[in-house]
Protein backbone atom coordinates (compact mmCIF):
# COMPACT_ATOMS: atom_id res chain seq x y z
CA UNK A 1 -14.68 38.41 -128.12
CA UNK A 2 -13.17 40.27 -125.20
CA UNK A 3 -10.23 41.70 -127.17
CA UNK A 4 -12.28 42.88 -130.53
CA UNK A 5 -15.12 44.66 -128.47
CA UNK A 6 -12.07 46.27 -125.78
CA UNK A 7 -10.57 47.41 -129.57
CA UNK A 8 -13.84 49.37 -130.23
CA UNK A 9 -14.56 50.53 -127.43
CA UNK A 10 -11.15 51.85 -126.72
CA UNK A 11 -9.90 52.94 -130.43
CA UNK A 12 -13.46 54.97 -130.44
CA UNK A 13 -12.75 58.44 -129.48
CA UNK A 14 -9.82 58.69 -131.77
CA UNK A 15 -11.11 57.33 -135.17
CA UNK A 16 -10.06 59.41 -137.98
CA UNK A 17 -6.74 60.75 -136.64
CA UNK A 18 -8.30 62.38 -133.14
CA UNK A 19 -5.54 60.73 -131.39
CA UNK A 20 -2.67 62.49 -132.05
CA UNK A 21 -0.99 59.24 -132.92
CA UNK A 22 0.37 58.35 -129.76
CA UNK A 23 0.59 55.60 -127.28
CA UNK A 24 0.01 57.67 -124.30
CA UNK A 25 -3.45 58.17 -123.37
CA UNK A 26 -6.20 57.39 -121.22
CA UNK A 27 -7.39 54.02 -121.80
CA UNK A 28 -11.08 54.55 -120.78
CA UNK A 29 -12.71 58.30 -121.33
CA UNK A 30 -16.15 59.23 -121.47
CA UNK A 31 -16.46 59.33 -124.75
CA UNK A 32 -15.50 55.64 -125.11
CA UNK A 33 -18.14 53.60 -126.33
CA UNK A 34 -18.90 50.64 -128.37
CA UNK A 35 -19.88 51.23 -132.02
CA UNK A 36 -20.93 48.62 -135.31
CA UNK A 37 -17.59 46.85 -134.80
CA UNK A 38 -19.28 45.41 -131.47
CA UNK A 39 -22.47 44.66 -132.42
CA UNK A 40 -21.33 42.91 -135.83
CA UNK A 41 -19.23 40.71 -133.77
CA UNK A 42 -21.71 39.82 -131.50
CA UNK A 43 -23.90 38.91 -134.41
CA UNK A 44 -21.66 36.62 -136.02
CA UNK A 45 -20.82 34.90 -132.80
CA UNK A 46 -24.68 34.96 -132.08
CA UNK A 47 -24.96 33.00 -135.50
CA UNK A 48 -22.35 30.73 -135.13
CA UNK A 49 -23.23 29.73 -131.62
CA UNK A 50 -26.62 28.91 -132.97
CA UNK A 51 -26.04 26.70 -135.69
CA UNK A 52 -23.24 24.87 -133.87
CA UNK A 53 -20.15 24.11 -134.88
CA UNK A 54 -20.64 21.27 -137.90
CA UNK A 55 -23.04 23.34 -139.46
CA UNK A 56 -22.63 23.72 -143.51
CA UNK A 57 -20.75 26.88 -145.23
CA UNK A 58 -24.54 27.93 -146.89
CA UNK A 59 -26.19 27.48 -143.34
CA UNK A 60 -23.44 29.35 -141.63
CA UNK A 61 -24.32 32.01 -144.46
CA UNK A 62 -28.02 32.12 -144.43
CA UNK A 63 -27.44 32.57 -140.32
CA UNK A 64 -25.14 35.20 -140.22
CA UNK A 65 -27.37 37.24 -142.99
CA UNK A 66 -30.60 36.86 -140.19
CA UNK A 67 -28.47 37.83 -136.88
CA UNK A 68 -26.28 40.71 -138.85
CA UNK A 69 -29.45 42.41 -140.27
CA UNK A 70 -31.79 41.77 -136.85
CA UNK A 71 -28.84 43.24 -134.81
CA UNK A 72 -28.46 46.18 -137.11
CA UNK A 73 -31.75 46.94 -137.08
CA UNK A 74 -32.04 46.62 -133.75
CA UNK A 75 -29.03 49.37 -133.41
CA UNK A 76 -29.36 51.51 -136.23
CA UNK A 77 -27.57 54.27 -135.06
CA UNK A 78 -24.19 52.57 -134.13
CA UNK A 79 -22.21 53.84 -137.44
CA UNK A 80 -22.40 51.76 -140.15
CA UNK A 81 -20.97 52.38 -143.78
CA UNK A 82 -23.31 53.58 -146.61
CA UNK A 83 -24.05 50.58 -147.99
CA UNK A 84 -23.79 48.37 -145.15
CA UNK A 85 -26.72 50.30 -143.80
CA UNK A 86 -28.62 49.58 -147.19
CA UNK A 87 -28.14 45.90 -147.15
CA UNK A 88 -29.38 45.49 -143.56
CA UNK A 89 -33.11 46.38 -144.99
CA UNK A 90 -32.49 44.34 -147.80
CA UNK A 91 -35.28 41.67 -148.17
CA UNK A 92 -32.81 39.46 -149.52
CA UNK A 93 -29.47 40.54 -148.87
CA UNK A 94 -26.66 40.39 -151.65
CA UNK A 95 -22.66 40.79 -151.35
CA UNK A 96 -21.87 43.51 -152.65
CA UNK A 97 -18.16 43.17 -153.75
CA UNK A 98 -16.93 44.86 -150.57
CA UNK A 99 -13.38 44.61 -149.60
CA UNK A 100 -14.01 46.77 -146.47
CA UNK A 101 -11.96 46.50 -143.19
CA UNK A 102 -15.60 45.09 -141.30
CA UNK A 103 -15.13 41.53 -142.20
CA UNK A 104 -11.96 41.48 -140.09
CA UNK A 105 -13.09 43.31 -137.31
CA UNK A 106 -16.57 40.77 -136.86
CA UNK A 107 -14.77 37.04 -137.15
CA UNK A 108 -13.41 36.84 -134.05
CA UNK A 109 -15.41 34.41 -132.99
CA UNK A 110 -15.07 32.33 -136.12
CA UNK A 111 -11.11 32.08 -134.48
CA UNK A 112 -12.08 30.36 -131.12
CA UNK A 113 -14.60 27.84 -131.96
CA UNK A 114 -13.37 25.68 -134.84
CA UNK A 115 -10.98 22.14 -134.36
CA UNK A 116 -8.72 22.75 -137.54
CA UNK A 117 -7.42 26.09 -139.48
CA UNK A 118 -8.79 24.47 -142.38
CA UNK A 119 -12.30 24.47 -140.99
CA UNK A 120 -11.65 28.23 -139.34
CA UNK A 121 -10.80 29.65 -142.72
CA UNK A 122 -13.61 28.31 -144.44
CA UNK A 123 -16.31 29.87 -141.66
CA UNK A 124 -14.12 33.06 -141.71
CA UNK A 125 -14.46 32.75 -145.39
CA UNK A 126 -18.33 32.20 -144.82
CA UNK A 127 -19.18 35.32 -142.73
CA UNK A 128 -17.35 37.55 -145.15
CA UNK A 129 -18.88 36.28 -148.12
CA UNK A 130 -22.26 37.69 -147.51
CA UNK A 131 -21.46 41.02 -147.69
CA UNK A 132 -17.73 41.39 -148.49
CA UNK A 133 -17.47 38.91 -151.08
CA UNK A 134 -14.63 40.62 -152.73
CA UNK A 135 -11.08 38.78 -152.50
CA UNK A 136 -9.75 41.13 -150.50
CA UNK A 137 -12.20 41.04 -148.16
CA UNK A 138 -12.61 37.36 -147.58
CA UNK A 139 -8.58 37.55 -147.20
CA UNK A 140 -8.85 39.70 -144.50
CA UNK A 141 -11.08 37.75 -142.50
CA UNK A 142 -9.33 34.67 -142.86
CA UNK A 143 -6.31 35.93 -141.88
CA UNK A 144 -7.46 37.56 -139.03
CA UNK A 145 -9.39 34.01 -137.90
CA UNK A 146 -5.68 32.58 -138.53
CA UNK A 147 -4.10 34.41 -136.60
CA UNK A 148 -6.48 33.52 -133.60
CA UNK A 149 -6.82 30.08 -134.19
CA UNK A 150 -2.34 29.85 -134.21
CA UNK A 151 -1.83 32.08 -131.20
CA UNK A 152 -4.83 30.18 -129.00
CA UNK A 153 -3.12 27.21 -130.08
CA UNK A 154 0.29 27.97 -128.94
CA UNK A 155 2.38 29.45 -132.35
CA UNK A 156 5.12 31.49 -131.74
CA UNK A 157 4.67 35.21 -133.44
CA UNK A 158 7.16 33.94 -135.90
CA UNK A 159 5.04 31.19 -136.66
CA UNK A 160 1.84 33.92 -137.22
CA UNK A 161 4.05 36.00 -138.78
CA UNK A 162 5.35 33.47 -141.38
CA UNK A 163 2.07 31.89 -141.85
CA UNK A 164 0.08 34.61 -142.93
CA UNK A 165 2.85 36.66 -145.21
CA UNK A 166 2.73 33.11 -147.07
CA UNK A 167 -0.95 32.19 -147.19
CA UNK A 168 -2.04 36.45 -147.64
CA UNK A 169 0.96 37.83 -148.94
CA UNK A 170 0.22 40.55 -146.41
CA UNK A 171 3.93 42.63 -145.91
CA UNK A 172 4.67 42.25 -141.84
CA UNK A 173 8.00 43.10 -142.89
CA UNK A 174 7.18 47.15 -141.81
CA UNK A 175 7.68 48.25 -138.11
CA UNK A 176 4.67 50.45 -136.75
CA UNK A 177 7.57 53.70 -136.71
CA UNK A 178 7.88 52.66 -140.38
CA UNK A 179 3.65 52.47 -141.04
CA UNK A 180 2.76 55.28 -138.85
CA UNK A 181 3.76 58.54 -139.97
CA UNK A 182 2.22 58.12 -143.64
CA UNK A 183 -1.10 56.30 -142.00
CA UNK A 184 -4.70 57.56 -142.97
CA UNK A 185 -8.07 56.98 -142.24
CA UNK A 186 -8.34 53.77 -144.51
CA UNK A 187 -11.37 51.17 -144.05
CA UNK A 188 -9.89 48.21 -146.80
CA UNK A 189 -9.27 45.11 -145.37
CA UNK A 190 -5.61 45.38 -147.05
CA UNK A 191 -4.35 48.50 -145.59
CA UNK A 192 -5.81 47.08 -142.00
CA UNK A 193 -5.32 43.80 -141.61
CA UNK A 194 -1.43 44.02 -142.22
CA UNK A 195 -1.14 46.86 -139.86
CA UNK A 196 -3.61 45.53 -136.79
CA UNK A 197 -1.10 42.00 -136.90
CA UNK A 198 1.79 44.50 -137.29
CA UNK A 199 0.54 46.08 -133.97
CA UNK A 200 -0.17 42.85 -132.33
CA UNK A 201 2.97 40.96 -133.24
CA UNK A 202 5.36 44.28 -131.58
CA UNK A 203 3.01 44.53 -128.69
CA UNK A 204 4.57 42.81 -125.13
CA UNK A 205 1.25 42.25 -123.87
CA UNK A 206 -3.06 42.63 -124.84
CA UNK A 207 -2.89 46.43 -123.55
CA UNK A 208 0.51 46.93 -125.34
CA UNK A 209 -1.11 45.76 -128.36
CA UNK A 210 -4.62 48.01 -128.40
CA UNK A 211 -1.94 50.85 -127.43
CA UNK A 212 0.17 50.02 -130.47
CA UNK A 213 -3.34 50.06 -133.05
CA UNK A 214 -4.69 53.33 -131.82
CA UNK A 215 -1.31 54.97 -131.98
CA UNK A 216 -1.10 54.86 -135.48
CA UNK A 217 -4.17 56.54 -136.24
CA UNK A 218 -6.74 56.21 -138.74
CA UNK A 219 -9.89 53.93 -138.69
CA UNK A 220 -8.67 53.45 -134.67
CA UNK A 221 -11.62 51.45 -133.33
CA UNK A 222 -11.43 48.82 -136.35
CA UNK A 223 -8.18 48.70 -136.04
CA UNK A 224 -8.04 48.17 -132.69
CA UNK A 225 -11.03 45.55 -132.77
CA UNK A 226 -8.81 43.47 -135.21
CA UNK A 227 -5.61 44.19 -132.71
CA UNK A 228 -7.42 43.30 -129.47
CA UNK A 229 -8.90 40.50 -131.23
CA UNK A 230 -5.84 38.55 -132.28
CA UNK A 231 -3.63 39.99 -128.79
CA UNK A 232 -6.56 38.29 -126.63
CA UNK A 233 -5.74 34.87 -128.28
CA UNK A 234 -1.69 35.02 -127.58
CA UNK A 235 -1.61 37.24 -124.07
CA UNK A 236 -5.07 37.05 -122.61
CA UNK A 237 -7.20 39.46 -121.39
CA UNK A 238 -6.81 40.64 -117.55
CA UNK A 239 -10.30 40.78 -115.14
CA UNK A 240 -9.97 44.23 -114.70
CA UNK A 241 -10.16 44.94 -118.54
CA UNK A 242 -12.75 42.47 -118.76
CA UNK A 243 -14.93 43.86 -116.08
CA UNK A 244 -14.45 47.47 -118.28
CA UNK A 245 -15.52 45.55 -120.90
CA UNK A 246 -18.93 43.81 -119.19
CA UNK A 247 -19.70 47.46 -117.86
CA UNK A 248 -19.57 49.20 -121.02
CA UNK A 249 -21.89 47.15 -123.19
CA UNK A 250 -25.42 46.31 -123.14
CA UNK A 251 -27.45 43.53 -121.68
CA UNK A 252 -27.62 42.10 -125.16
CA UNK A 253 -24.10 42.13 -126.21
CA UNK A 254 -23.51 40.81 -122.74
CA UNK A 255 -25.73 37.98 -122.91
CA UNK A 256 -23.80 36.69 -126.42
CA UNK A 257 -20.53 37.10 -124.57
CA UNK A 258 -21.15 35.31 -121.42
CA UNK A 259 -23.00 32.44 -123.87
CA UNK A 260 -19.58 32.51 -125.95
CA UNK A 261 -17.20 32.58 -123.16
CA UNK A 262 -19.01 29.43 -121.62
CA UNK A 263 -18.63 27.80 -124.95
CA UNK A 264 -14.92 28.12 -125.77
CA UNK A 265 -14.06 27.47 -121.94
CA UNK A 266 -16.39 24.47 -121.69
């Protein structure tokens, strides 16, 4: 969870092209600060945790509805899309065909805490389905929990690389100097997904690879969520950017992390 909420939280002054789409700037500003991206992640790893890890797909789903909407009501203010914001008052929440970058950027946790890729792609698969139910977006949030569950397992970038251009058809062919002129403010999971693995897999290290997602511009703190989420799994995420991290959120977002990180290390 380290590397998605260091994404937000880093990629958040410079959403919709404030960045000047460079790889030179200050890491941690003032106006850094963690947005929906966090607090969506934390809920889904708040759900999982709870239900444990053998837990059926329609439990996993009924879960994930109760901690997105209490943690978005408990934030309301943290930026959600249009109709995000409308399901989390729903009384009983619907997908709504979404094929919207969030079900990436919240699955993190669905990477770290499952025995087979099989089993991580159907959770992934699970926490997008309540909302993004759209095959775009439940593509995006499997291959994002892919990539995690390869590079925490010890596969190569070529191995990531290969795996997901077979199993999402997702072009990883493009360098980021080919991607980043012509890059908007998109928020589809299919012109994200591609280009946060694109950042990750020409990164040399985690801050390399959050560097490489906010320097293309765009949705930055998405993108960068989805980066820093994969990057943590293959390089690791040093104290010091931790300890940013720890300082930067609240006690409740804090208390789901340290429960997490006790859970993957145990």
């Amino acid at each position: 969870m380290f590397g998605a909420i260091l994404g937000d939280i880093i990629g958040s002054p410079f959403e919709f092209d404030r960045g000047g789409k460079t790889k030179n700037f200050e890491l941690f500003t003032d106006g850094c600060g963690f947005t929906d991206d966090t607090l969506m992640t934390a809920a889904v790893a708040d759900a999982l945790l709870a239900v444990g890890t053998d837990a059926d797909v329609e439990t996993i789903k009924t879960e994930v509805c109760r901690k997105m909407q209490d943690w978005g009501r408990r934030y309301p203010d943290a930026g959600y899309g249009e109709r995000f914001r409308d399901w989390l008052y729903e009384e009983s929440p619907k997908p709504y065909g979404s094929y919207g970058n969030g079900s990436a950027m919240r699955v993190s946790a669905a990477g770290w805490l499952y025995g087979s890729l099989k089993r991580t792609r159907e959770v992934a698969a699970a926490t997008a389905s309540v909302t993004h139910n759209h095959v775009e977006g439940i593509k995006g949030a499997e291959a994002t929990a892919s990539c995690i569950y390869l590079a925490r397992n010890g596969a190569g970038k070529n191995e990531i690389k290969d795996y997901v251009a077979h199993e999402f058809s997702y072009d990883l062919d493009r360098t980021l100097g080919q991607v980043r002129p012509a890059y908007c403010h998109v928020e589809s999971c299919q012109e994200t997904v591609p280009e946060a693995i694109i950042s990750f897999l020409e990164a040399e290290g985690f801050e390399d690879a959050l560097r490489n997602a906010v320097s293309l511009g765009g949705d930055t703190d998405t993108l960068a969520a989805i980066t820093g989420s994969i990057a943590e799994a293959f390089f690791g995420v040093a104290e010091p950017l931790k300890q940013e991290c720890r300082d930067r959120i609240d006690h409740n977002i804090r208390r789901v992390l340290n429960q997490f990180e006790s859970k993957i290390h145990r």
